[in-house]
Protein backbone atom coordinates (compact mmCIF):
# COMPACT_ATOMS: atom_id res chain seq x y z
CA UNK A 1 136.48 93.68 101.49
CA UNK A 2 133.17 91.56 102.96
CA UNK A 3 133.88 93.97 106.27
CA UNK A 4 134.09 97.33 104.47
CA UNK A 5 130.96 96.62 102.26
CA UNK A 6 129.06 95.93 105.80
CA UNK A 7 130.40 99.14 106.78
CA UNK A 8 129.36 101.13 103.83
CA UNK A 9 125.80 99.80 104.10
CA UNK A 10 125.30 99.87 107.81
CA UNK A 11 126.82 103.26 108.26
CA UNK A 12 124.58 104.98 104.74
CA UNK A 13 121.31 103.78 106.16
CA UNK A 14 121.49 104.88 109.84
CA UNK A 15 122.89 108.48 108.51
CA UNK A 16 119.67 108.30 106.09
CA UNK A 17 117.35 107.35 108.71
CA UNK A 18 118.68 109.69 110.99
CA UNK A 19 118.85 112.48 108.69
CA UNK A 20 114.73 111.93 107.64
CA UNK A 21 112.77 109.32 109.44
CA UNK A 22 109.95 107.48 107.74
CA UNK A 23 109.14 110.93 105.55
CA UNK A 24 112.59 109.81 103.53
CA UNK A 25 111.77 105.85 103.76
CA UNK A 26 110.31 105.09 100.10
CA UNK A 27 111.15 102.37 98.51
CA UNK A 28 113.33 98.88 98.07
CA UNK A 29 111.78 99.12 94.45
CA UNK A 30 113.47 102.59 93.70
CA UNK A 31 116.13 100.60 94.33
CA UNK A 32 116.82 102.61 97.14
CA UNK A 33 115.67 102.83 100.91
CA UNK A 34 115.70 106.26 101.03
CA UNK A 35 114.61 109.56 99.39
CA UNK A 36 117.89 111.00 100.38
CA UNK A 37 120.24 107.74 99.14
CA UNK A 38 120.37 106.89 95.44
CA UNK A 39 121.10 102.83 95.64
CA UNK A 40 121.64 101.46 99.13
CA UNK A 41 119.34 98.49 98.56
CA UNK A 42 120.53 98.41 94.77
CA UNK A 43 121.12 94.93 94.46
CA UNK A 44 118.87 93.40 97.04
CA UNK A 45 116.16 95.44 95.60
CA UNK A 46 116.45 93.01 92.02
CA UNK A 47 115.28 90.03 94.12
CA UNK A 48 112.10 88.70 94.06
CA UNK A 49 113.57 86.04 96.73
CA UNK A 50 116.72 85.78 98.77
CA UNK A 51 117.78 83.52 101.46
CA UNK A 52 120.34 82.21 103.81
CA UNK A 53 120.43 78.40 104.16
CA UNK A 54 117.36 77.27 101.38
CA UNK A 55 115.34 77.95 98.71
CA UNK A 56 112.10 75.42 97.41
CA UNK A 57 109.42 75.25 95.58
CA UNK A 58 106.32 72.08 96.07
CA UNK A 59 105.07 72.88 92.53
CA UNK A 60 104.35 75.66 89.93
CA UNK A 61 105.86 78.78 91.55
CA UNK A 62 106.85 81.88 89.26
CA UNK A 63 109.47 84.32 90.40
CA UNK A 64 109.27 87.91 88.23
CA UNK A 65 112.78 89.08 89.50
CA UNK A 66 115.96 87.79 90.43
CA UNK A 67 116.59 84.69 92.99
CA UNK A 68 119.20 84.14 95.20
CA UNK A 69 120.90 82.09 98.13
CA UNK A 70 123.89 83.12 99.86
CA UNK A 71 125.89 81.83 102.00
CA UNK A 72 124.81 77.92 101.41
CA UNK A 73 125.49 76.70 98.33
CA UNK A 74 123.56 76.37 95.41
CA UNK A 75 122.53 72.57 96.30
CA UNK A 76 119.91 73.73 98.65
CA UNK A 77 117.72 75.46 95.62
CA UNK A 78 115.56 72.75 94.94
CA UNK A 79 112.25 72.10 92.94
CA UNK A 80 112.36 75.25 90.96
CA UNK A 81 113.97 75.61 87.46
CA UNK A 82 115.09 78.82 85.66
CA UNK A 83 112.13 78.73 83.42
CA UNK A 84 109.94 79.60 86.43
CA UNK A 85 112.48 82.62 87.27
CA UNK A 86 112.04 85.91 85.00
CA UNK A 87 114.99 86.64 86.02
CA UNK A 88 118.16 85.03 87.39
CA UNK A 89 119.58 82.30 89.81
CA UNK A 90 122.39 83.18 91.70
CA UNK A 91 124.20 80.86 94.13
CA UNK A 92 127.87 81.16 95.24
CA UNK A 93 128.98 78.16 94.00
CA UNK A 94 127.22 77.34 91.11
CA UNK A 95 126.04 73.60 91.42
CA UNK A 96 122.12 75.50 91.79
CA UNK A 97 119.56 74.39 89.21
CA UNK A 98 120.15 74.55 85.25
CA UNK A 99 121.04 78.02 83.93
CA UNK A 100 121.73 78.86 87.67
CA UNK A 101 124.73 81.56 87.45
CA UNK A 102 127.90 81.33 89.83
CA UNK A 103 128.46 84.77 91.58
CA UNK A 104 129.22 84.73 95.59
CA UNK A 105 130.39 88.26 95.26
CA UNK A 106 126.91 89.58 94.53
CA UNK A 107 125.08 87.72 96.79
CA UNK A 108 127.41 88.68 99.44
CA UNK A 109 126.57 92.23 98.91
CA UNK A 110 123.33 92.16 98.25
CA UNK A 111 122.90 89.79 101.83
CA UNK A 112 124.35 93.30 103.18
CA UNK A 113 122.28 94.83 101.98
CA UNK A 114 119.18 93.78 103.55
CA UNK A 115 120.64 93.49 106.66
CA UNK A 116 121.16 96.81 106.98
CA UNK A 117 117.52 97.62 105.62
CA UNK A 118 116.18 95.35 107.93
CA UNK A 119 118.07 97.27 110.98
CA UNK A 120 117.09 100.23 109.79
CA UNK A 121 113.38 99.33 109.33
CA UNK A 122 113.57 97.95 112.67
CA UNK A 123 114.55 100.96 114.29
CA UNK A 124 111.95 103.53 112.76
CA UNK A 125 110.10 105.33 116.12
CA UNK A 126 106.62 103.63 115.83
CA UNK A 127 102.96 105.69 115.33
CA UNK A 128 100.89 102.79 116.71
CA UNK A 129 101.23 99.80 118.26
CA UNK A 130 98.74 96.84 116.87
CA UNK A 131 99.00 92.86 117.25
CA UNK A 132 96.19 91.33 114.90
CA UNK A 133 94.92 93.49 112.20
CA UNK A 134 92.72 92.92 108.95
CA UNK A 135 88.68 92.02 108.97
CA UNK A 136 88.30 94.90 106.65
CA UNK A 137 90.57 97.21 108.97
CA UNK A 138 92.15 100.55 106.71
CA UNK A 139 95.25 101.91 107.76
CA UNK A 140 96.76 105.32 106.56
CA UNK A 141 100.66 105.73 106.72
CA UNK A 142 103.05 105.21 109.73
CA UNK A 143 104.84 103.10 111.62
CA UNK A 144 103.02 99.63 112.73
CA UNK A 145 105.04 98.03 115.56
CA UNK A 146 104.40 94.71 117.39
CA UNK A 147 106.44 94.10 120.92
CA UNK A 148 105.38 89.98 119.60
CA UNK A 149 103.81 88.68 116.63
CA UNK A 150 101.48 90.13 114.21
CA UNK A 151 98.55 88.40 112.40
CA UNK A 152 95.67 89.31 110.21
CA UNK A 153 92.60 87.56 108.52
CA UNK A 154 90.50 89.43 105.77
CA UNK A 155 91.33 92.32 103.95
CA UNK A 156 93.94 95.05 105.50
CA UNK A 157 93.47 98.40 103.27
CA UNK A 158 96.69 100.35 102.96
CA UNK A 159 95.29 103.83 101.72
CA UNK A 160 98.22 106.43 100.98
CA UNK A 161 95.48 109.31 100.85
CA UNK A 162 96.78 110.46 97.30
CA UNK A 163 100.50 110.18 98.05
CA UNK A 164 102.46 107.81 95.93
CA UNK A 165 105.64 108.14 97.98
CA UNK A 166 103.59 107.40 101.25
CA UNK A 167 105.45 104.53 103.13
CA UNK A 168 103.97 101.89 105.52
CA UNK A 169 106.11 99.81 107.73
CA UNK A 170 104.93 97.16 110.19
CA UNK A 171 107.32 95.58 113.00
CA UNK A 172 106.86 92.63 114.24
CA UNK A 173 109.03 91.36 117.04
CA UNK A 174 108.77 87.57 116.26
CA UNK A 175 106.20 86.31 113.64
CA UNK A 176 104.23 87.35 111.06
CA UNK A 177 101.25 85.19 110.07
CA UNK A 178 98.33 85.99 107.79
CA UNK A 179 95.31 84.03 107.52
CA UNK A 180 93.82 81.53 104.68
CA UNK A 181 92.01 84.18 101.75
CA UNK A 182 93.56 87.12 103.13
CA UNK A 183 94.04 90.12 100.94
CA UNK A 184 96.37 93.21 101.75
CA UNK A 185 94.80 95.81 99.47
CA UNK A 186 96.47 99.34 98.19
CA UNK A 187 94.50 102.35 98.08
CA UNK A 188 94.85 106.01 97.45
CA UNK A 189 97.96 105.93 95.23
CA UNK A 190 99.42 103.30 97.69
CA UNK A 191 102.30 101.84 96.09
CA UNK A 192 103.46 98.07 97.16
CA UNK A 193 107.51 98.81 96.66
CA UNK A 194 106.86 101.53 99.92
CA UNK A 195 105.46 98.68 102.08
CA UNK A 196 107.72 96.71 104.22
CA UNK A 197 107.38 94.02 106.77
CA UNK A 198 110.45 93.35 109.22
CA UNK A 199 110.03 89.97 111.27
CA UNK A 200 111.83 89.25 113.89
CA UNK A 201 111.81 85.48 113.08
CA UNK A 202 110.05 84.20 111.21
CA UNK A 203 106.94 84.76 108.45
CA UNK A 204 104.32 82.64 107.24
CA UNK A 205 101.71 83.46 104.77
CA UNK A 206 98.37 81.37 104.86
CA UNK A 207 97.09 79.43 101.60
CA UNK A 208 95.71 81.94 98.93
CA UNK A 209 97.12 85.11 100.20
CA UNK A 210 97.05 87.82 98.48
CA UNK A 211 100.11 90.16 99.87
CA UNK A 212 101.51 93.52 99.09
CA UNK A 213 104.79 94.60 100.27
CA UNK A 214 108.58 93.42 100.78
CA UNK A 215 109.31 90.80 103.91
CA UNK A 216 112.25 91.40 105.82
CA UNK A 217 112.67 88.33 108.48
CA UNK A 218 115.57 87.21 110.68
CA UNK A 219 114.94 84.04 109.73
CA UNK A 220 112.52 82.00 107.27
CA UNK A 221 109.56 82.00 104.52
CA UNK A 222 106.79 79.70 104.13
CA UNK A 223 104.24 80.31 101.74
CA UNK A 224 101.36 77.67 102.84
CA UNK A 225 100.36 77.39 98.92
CA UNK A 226 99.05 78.99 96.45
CA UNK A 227 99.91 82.92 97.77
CA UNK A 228 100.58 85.70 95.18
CA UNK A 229 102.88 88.48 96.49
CA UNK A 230 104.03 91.80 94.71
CA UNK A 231 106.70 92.55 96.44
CA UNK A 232 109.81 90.48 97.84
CA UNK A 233 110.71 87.52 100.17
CA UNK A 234 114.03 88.72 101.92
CA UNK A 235 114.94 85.86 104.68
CA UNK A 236 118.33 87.02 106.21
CA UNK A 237 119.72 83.59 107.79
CA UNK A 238 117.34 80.69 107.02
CA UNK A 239 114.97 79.44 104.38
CA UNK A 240 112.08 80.57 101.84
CA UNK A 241 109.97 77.50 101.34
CA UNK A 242 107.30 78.50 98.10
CA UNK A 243 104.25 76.39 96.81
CA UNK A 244 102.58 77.15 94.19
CA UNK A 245 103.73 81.06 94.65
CA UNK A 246 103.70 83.77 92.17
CA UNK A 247 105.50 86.59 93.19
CA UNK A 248 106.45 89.79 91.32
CA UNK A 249 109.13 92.57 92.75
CA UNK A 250 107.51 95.64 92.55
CA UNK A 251 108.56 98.97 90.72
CA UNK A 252 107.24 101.93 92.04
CA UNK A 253 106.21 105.32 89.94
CA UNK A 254 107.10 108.29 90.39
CA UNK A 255 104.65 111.56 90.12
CA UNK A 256 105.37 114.24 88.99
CA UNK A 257 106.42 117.23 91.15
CA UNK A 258 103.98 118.98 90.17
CA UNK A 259 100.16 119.49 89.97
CA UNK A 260 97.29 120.74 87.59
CA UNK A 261 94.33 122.93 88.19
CA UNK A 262 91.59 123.63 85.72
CA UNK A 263 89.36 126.77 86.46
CA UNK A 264 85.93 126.63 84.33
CA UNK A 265 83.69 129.46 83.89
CA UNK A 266 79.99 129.23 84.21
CA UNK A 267 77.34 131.86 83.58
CA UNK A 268 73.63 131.62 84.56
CA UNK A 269 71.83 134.46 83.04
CA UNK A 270 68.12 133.10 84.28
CA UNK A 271 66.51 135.73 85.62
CA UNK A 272 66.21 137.93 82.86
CA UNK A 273 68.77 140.51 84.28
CA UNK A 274 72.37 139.83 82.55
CA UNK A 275 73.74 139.57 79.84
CA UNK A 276 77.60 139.03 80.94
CA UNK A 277 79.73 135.84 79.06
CA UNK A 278 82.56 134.51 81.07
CA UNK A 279 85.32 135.89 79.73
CA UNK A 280 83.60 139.26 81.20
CA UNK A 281 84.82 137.58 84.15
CA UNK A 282 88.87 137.81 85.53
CA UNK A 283 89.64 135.09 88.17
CA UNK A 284 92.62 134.60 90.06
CA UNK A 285 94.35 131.53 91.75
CA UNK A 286 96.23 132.63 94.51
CA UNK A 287 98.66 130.68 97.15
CA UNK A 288 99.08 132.86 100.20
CA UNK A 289 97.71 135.24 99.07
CA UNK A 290 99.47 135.86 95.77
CA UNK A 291 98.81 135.32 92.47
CA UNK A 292 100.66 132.22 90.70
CA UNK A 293 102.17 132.44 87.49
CA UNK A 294 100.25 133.24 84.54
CA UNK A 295 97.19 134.23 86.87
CA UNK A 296 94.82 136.32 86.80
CA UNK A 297 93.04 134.97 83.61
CA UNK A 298 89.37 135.71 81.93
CA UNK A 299 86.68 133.11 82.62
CA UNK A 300 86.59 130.17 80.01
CA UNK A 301 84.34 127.76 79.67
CA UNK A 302 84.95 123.91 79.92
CA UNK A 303 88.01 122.40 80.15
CA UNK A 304 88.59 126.27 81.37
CA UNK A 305 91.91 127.60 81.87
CA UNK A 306 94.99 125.21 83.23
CA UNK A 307 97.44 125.97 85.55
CA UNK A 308 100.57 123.75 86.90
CA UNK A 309 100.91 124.60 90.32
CA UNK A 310 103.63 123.08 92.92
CA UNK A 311 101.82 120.98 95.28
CA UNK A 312 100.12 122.64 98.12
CA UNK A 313 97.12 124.59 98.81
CA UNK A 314 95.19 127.75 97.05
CA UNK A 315 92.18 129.87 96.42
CA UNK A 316 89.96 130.87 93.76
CA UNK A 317 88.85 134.31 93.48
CA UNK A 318 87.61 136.44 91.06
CA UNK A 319 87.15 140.75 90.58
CA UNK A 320 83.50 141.33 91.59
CA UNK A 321 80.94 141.47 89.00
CA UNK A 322 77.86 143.75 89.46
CA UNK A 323 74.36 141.85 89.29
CA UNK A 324 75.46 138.11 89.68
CA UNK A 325 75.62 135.65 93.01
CA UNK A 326 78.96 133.57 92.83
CA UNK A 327 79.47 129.81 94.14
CA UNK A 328 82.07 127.40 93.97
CA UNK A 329 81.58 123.59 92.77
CA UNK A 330 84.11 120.84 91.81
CA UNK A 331 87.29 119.96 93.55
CA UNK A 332 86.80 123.30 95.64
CA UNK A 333 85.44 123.48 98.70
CA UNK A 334 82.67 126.73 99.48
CA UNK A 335 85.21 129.54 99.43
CA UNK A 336 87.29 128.71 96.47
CA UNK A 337 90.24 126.66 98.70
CA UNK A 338 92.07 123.55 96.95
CA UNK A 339 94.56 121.22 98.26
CA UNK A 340 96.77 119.38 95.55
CA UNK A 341 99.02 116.78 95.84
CA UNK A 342 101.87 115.76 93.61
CA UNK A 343 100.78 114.54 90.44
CA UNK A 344 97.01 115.52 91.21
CA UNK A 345 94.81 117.07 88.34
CA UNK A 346 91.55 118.75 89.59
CA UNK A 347 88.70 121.18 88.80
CA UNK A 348 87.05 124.13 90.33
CA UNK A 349 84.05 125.51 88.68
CA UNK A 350 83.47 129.01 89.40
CA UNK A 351 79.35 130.09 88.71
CA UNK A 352 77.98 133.06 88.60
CA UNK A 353 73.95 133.55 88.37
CA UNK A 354 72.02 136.73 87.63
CA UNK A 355 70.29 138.33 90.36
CA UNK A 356 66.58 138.94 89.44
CA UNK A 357 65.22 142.41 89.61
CA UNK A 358 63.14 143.72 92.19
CA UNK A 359 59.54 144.62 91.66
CA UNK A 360 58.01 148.18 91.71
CA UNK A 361 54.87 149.73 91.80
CA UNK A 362 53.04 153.65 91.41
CA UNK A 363 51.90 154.35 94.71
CA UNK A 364 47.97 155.29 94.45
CA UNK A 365 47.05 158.47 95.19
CA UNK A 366 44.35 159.02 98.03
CA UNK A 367 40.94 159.55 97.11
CA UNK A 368 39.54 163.15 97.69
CA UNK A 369 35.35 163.42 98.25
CA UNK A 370 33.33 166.40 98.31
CA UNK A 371 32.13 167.23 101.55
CA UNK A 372 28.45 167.67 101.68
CA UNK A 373 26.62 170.95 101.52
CA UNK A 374 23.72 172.55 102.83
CA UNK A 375 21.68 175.25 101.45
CA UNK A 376 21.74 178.82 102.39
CA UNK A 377 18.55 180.92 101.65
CA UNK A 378 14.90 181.14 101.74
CA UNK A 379 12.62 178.24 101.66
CA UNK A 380 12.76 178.63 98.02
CA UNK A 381 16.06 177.28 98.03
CA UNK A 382 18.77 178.31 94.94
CA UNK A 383 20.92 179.85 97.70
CA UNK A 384 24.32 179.77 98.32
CA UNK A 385 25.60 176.42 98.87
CA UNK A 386 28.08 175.98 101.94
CA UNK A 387 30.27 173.29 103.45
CA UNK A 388 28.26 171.70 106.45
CA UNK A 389 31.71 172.23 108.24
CA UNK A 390 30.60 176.33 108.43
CA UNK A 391 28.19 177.49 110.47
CA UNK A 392 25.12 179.25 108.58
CA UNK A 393 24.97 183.11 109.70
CA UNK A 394 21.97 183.89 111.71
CA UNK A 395 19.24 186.52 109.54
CA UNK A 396 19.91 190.08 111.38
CA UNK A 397 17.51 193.23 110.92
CA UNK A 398 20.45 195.20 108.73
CA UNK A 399 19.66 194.78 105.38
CA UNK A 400 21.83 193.43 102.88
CA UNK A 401 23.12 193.86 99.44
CA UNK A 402 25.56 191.31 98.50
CA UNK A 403 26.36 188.26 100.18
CA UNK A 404 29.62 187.05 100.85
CA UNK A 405 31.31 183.84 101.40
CA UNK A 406 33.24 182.81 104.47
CA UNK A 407 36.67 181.70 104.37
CA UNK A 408 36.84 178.44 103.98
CA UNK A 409 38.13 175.84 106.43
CA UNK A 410 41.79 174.83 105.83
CA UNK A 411 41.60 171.20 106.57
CA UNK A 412 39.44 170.73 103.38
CA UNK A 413 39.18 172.77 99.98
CA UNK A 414 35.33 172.87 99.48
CA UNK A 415 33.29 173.21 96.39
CA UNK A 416 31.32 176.81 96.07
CA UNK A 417 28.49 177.47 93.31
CA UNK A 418 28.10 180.74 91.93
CA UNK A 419 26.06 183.56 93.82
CA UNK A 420 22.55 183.89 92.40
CA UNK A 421 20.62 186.89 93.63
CA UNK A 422 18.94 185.95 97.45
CA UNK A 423 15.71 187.74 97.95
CA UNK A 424 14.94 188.43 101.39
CA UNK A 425 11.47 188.77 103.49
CA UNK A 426 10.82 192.47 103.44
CA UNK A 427 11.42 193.66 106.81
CA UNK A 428 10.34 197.20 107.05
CA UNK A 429 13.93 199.02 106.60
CA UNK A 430 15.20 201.15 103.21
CA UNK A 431 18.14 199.09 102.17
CA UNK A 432 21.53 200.15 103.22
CA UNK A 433 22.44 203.74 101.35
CA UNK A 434 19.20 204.79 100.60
């Protein structure tokens, strides 16, 4: 029975590992391993702490799970009671603490259980190779392997850029060791049931840690006093040695599938120009190209108009309006693009602004002057009064009757004054027709 158990276990994790990599690796907490598997860690998942040879507590630990020690028996749980376990005690034997309860076939299972998880955790193709991390260090994430031991001091960020199913997994090929103070801290929708630590030996964690994250290790615990973990202690063949510890096992959340996207209208009429509201306005959200369901829509003002969209990207757009600049604002970038993740809720504010007029004037129209004249006559003057542009006719000895006027020039219109009668210096001739 013990043999085909082992074989159930070993063979379901390396077909889901194979099948998906770390993308399917999300959680002991689910219970399960993988996205793809529905319990494989089921019952190993329920323990805040599980061991091989020992379990014990200096003083004042708290366990918020279920503890466990298989295959010694229940003598080597010392110094903690049941009232410090929210939870249960399991040993195979029963003789554990008080309340402790007898059941090898459990344990047995669930000590397959994480041996399997460890060997498949152990043989995830790594993103990065690291030995001492921490001292404010971020990591996004991947696969963190160690050829030796891995330490840190400080603070270690974990940031799961949005993505509550992101999984981080850090290899270590003998210890793991993390300094006095240190803090691993979870950012971005980072989620301590999809961190894991396999150790190839064994794992200590310095006095006052603060640790997120399951341990996996070959062989022991040691908590140096005084550590709070949310996640698990998982020590395949030797002991987990707790002071003053306070550990919870972690559940994890899931998001929903999908995501929300609010579209809010906003019109500027400033410049004296338009009159428009937004719902004069149709916008559109469109993923590659096409419009999702229930778009287009008018413009509304704030909270706007809602859509639940399927993770992914999209754009904003909206039928032209005459008159009125357009920007984008919010969660949207200059165009109108948004990327959403699972579960995300965000905002793009589409504006629109009145375009002022442009300003006219009445051209002037060119001044015209008189040109000056001269006069045209006797010394007595009260001639006929001609352009200076014309030449005055020269006095011949034909006598005249009438004067005429020239034609005038054509690159000006000049000014005449009526014809008053010239007299003339009497030259000796009868006038003309006599």
């Amino acid at each position: 029975m013990l043999a085909m158990v082992l074989l159930v276990g070993v063979v379901g994790f390396v077909s889901i590992f194979a099948a998906g990599g770390i993308k399917n690796l999300v959680a002991l907490g689910g219970p399960q391993v993988a996205a793809a598997a529905s319990s494989d860690l089921s019952s190993a998942a329920n323990f805040g702490v599980l061991a091989g040879s020992a379990i014990s507590d200096a003083g004042g630990s708290t366990v918020v799970g279920d503890l466990g020690l298989s295959p010694t028996t229940g003598a080597a749980i010392t110094g903690i009671l049941a009232a410090q376990v929210t939870g249960t005690i399991y040993d195979v034997d029963g003789t554990g603490p008080l309340g402790t309860v007898q059941n090898p076939g459990l344990l047995t299972v669930a000590q397959s259980d994480l041996s399997s998880a460890y060997n498949a955790i152990a043989s995830q193709t790594l993103d990065a190779s690291i030995s001492g991390i921490g001292g404010g260090q971020t990591l996004t994430p991947g696969v963190y392997n160690s050829a030796s031991s891995i330490s840190f001091n400080g603070s270690l960020t974990l940031d799961a850029g949005g993505d509550a199913n992101a999984v981080f997994i850090f290899q270590a090929g003998s210890t793991l060791t993390t300094g006095s103070a240190s803090t691993v801290i979870l950012a971005g929708n980072a989620q301590a049931c999809n961190v894991f630590w396999q150790v190839g030996s064994s794992a200590t964690l310095g006095t006052g840690s603060t640790f997120k994250g399951t341990i996996l290790a070959m062989d022991s615990i040691t908590d140096n006093g005084g550590s709070t973990v949310e996640g698990r202690l998982l020590a395949r063949n030797a002991a987990v040695s707790l002071n003053n510890t306070h550990i919870v096992v972690p559940g994890c959340s899931h998001p929903p599938a999908f995501a929300t996207l609010h579209i809010i209208k906003v019109i500027a009429n400033t410049n004296g120009t338009g009159t428009s509201t937004p719902s004069d306005f149709m916008l559109h959200v469109l993923h590659s190209g096409t419009d999702v369901v229930g778009s287009p829509q008018v413009g509304s003002t704030s909270p706007g108009t809602s859509y639940s969209v399927a993770a992914g990207s999209y754009t904003v757009t909206e039928d032209p309006g005459a008159l009125y600049t357009q920007s984008f604002s919010g969660d949207c970038d200059a165009t109108g693009a948004v990327t959403l993740a699972a579960g995300a809720s965000k905002n793009c504010t589409v504006t629109n602004t009145d375009i002022a007029a442009l300003s006219t004037s009445t051209p002037s129209t060119p001044s015209t002057s008189t040109p000056p004249t001269s006069d045209v006559g006797t010394s007595g003057g009260g001639g006929h009064r001609r352009p200076v542009s014309e030449s005055i006719p020269t006095a011949t000895t034909t006598p005249v009757t009438s004067v005429t006027t020239d034609t005038a020039p054509t690159t000006s219109t000049p000014v005449y004054y009526p014809v008053t009668s010239p007299s003339f210096p009497d030259t000796g001739f009868p006038p003309r027709g006599k």
